[in-house]
C-alpha atoms as a PDB file:
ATOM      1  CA  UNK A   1     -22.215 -14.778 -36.292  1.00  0.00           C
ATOM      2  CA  UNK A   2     -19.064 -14.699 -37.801  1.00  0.00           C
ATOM      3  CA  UNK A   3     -17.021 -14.225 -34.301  1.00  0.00           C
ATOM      4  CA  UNK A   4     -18.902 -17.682 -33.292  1.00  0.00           C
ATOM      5  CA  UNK A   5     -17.955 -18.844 -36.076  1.00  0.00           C
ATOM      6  CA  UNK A   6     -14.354 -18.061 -36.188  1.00  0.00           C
ATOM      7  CA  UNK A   7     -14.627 -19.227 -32.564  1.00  0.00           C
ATOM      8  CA  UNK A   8     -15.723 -22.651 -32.955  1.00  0.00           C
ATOM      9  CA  UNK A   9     -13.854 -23.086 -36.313  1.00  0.00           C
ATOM     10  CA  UNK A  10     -10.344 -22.588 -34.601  1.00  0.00           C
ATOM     11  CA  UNK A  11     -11.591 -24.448 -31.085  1.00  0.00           C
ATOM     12  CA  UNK A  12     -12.490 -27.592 -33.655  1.00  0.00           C
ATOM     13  CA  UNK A  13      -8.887 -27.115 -35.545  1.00  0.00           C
ATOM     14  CA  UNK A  14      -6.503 -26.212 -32.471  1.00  0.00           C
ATOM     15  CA  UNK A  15      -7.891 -27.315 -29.360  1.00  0.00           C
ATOM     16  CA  UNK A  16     -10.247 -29.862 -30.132  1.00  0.00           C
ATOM     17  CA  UNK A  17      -8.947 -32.093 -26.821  1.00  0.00           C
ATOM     18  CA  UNK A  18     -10.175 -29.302 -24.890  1.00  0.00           C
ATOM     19  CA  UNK A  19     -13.920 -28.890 -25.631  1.00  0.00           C
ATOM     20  CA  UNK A  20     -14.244 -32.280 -25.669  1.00  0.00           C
ATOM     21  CA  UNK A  21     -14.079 -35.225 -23.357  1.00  0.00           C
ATOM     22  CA  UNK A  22     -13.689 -33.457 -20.683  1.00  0.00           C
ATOM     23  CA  UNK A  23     -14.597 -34.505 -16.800  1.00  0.00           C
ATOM     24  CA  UNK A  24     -17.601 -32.195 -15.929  1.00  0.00           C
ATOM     25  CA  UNK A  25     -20.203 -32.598 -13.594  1.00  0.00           C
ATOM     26  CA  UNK A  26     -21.976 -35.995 -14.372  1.00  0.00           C
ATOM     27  CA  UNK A  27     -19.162 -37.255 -15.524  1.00  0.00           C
ATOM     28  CA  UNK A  28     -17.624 -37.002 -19.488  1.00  0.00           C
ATOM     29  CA  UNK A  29     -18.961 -34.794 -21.721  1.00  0.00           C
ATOM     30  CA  UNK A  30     -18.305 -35.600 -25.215  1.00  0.00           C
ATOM     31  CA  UNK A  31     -19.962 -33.037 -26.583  1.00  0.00           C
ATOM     32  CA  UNK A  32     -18.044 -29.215 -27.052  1.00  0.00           C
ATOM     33  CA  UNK A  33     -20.395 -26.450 -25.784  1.00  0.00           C
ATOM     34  CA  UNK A  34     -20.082 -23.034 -27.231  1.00  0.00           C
ATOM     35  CA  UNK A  35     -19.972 -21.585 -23.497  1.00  0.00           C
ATOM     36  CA  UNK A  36     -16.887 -23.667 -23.295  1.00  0.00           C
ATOM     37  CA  UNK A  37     -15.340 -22.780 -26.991  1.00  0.00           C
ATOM     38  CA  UNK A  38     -15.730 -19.420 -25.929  1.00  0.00           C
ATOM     39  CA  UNK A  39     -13.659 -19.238 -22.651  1.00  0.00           C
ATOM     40  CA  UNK A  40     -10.665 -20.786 -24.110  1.00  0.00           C
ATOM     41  CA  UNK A  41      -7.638 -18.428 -24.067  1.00  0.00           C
ATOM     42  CA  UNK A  42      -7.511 -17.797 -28.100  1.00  0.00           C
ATOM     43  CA  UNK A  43     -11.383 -18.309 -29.174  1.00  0.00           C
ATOM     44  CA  UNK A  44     -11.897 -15.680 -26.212  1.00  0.00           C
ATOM     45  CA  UNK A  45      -9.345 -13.604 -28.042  1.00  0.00           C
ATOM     46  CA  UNK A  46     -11.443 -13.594 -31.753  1.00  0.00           C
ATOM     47  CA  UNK A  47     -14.776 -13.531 -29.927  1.00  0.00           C
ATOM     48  CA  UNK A  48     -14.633 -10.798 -27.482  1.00  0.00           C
ATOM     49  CA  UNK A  49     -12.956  -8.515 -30.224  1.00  0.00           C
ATOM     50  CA  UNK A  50     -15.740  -9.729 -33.086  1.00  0.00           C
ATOM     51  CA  UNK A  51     -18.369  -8.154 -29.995  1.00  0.00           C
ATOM     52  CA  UNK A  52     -16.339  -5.800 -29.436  1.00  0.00           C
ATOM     53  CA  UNK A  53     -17.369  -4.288 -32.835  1.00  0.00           C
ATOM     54  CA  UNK A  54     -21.078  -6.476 -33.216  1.00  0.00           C
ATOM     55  CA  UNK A  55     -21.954  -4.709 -30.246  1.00  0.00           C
ATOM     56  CA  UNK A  56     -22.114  -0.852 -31.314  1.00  0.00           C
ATOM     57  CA  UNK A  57     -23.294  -1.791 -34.933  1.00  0.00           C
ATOM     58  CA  UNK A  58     -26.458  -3.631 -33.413  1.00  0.00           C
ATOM     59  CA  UNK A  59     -27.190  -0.940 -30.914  1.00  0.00           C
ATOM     60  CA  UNK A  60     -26.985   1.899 -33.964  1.00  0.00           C
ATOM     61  CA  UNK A  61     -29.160  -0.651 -35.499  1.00  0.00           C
ATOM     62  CA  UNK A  62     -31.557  -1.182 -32.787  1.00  0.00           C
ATOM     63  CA  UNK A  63     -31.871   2.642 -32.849  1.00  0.00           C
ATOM     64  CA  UNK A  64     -32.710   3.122 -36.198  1.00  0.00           C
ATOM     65  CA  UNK A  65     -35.027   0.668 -36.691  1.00  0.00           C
ATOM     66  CA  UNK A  66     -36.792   1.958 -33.269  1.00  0.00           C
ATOM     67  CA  UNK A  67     -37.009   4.899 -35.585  1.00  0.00           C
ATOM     68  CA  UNK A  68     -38.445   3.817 -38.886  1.00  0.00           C
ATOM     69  CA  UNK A  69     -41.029   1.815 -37.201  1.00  0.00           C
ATOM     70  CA  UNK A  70     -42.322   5.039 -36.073  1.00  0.00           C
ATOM     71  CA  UNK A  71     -41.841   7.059 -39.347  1.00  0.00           C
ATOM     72  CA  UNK A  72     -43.063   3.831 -41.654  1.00  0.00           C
ATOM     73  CA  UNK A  73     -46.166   2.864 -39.494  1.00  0.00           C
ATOM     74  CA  UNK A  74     -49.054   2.097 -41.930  1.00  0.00           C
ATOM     75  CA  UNK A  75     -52.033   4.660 -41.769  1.00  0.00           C
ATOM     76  CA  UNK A  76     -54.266   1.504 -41.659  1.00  0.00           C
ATOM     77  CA  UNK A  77     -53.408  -0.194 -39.054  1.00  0.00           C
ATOM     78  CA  UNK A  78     -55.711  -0.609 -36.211  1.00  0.00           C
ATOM     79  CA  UNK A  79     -53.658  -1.931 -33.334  1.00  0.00           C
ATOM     80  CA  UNK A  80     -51.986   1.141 -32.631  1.00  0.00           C
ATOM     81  CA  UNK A  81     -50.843   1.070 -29.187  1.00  0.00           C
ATOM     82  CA  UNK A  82     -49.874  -2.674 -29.596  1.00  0.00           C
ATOM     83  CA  UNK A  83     -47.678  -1.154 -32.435  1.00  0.00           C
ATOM     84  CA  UNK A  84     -46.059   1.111 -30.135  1.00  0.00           C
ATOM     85  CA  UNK A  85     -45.924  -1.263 -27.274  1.00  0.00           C
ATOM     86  CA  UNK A  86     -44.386  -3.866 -29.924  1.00  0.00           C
ATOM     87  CA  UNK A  87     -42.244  -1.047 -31.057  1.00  0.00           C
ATOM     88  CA  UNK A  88     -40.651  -0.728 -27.539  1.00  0.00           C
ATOM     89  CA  UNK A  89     -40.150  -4.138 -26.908  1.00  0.00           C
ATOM     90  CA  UNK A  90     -38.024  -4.278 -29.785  1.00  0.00           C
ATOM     91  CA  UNK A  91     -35.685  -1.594 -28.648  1.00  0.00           C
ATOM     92  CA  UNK A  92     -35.610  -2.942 -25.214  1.00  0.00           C
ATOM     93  CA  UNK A  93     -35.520  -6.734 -25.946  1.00  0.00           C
ATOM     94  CA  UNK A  94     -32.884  -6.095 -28.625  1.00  0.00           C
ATOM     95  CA  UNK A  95     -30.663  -4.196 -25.899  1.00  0.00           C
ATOM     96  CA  UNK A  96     -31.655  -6.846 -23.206  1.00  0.00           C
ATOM     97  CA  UNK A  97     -30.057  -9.483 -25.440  1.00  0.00           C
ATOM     98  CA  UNK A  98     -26.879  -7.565 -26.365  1.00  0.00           C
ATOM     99  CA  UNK A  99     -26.712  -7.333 -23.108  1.00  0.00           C
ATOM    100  CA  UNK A 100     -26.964 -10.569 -21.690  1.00  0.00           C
ATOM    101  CA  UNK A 101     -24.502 -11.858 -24.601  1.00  0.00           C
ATOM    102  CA  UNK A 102     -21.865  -9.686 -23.595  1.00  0.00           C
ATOM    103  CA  UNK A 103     -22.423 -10.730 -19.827  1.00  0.00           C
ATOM    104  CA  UNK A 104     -21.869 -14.294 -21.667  1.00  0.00           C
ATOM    105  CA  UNK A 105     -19.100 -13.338 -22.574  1.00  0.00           C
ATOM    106  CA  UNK A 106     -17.673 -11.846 -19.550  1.00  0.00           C
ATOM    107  CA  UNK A 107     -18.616 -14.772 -17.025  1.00  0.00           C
ATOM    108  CA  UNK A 108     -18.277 -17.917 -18.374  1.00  0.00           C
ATOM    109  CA  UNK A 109     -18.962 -21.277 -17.322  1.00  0.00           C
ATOM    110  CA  UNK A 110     -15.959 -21.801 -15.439  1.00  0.00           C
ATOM    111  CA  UNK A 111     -16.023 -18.734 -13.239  1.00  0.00           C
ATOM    112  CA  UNK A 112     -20.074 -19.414 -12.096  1.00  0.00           C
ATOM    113  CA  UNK A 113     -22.199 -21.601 -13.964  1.00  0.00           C
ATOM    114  CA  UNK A 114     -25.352 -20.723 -12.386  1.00  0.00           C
ATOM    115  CA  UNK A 115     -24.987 -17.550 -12.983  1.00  0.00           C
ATOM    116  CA  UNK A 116     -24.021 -18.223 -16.777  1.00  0.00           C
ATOM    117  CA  UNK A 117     -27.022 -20.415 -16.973  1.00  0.00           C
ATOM    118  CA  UNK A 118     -29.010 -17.371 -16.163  1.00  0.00           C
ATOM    119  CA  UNK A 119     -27.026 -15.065 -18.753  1.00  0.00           C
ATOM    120  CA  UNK A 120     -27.833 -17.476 -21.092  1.00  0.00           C
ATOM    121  CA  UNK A 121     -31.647 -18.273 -20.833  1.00  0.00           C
ATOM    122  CA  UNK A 122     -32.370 -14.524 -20.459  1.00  0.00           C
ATOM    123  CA  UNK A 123     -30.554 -13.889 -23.574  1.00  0.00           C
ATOM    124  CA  UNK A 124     -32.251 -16.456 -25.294  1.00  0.00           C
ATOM    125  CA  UNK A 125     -35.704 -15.057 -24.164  1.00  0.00           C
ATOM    126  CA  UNK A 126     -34.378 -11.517 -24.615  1.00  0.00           C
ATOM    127  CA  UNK A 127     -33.834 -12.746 -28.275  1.00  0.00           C
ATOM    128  CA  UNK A 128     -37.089 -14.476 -28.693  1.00  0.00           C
ATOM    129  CA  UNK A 129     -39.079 -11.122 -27.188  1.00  0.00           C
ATOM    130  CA  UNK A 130     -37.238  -9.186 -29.759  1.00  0.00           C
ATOM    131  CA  UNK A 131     -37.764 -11.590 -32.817  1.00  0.00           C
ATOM    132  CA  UNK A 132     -41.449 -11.126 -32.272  1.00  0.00           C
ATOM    133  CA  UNK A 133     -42.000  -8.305 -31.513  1.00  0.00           C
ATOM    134  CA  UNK A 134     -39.833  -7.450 -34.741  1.00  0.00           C
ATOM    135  CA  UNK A 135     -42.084  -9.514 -36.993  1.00  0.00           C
ATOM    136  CA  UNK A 136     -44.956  -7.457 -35.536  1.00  0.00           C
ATOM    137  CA  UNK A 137     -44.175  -4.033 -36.413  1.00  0.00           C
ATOM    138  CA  UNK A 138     -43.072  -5.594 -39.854  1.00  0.00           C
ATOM    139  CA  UNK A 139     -46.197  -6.595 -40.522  1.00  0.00           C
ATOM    140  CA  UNK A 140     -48.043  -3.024 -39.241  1.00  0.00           C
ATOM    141  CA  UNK A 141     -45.240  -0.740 -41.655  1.00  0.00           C
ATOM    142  CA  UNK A 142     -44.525   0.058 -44.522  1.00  0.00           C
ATOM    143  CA  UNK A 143     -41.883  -2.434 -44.677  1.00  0.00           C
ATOM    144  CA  UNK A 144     -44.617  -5.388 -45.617  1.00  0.00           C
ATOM    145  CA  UNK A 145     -44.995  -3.648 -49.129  1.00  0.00           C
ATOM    146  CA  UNK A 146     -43.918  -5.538 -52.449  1.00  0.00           C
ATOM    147  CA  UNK A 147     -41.717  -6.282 -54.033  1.00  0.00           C
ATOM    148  CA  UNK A 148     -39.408  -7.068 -51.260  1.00  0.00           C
ATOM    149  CA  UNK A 149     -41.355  -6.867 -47.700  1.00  0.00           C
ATOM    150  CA  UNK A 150     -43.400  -9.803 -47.902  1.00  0.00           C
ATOM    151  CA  UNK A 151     -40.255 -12.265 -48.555  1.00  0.00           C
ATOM    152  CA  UNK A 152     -38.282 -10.187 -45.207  1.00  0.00           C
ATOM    153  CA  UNK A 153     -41.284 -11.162 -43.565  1.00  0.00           C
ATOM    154  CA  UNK A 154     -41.450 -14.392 -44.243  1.00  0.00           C
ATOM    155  CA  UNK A 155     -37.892 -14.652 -43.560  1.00  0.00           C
ATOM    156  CA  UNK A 156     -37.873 -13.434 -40.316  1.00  0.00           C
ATOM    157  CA  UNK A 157     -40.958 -15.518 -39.293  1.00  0.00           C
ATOM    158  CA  UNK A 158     -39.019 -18.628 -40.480  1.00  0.00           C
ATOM    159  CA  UNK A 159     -35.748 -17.509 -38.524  1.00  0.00           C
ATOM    160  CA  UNK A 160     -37.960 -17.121 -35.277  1.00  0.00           C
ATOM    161  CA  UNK A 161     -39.760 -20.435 -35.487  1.00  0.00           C
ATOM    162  CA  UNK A 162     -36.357 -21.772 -35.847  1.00  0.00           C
ATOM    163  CA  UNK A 163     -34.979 -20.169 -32.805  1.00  0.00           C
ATOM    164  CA  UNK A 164     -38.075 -20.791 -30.843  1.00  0.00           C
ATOM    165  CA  UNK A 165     -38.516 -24.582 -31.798  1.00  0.00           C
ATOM    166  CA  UNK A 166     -34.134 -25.006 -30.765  1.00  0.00           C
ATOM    167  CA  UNK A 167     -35.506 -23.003 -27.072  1.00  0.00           C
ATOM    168  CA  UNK A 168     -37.145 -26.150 -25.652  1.00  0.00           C
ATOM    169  CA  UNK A 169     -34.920 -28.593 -26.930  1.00  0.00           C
ATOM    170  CA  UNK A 170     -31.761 -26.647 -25.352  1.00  0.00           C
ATOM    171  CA  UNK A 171     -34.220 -25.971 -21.817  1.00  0.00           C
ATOM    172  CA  UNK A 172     -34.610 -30.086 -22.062  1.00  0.00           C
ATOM    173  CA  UNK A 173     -30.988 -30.669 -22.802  1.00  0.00           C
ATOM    174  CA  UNK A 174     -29.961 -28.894 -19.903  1.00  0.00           C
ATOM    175  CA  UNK A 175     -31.995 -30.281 -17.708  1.00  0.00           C
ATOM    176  CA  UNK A 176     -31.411 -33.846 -18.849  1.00  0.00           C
ATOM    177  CA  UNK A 177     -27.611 -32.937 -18.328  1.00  0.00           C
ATOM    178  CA  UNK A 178     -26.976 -30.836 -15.297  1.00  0.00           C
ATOM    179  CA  UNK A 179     -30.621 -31.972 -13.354  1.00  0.00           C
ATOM    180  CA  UNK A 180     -30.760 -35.914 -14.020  1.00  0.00           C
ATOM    181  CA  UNK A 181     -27.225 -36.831 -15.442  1.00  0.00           C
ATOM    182  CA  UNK A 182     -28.055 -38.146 -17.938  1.00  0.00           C
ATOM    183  CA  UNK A 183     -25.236 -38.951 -21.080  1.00  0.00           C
ATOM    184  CA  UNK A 184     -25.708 -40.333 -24.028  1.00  0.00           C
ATOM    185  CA  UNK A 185     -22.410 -39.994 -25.633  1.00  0.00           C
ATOM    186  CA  UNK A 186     -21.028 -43.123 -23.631  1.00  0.00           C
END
């Protein structure tokens, strides 16, 4: 968060010209993209390096939750092997999406699109698999205890409805741009 951040704070500051109005496919774009803030010589700089070290904290992360979600499971629950399955696909989901961020990262838009596009969308379901399946094995642990379980829970439901309700309106963005031209920014 914070290297996207930094990213787009110095892109807006610095190079503002460059991530927007630019000639692109259907014409002007007046809108920056973060594909684009990312892929300019200094914001590449400060995000790359802010992954650099996002990268191995999320993956110790991603490992130790796997972990407790085994150790904290609660006794009651009676959906057992979805637990585990759930448990799995938040390992694998949450290393699918570091993943597919870093390949982000690596090829941008400029050196193939399509197969940025592709980086991108299976990050974002990546991201979405994970998020769920997260909430899940919340809900079956021992996290979900008072005092403090119920609001992380909440929380995390809120931050996935969030990033699931932004999915179809960047899948329709996209297609509005790059499939049917269209621009409202003129």
């Amino acid at each position: 968060l914070f290297g996207s951040v930094a990213a787009i704070a110095i892109a807006l500051l610095f190079h503002n010209n460059e991530i927007s109005n630019y000639n692109w496919q259907c014409g002007r774009a007046n809108l920056p993209s973060l594909s684009r803030i990312i892929n300019l010589p200094v914001e590449r700089t400060f995000w790359q390096l802010l992954l650099l070290f996002h990268v191995p904290v999320r993956v110790v992360e991603l490992m130790t939750g796997f972990s407790r979600y085994k150790r904290l499971q609660n006794i009651y629950n009676k959906h057992t092997l979805l637990y585990e399955i759930s448990r799995y696909c938040y390992f694998y989901a949450g290393l699918g999406e570091l993943l597919f961020l870093s390949a982000l990262s690596i090829v941008g838009e400029r050196e193939n699109i399509q197969l940025h596009v592709i980086f991108f969308y299976t990050f974002g379901f990546c991201g979405i698999g994970h998020m769920i399946s997260n909430i899940f094995c919340h809900a079956h642990s021992l996290y979900y205890l008072n005092p403090y379980g119920r609001i992380g829970y909440y929380l995390k439901i809120i931050s996935a409805s969030l990033y699931i309700i932004s999915a179809p309106i960047l899948v329709g963005s996209f297609i509005l741009y790059w499939k049917r031209c269209l621009t409202w920014g003129k």
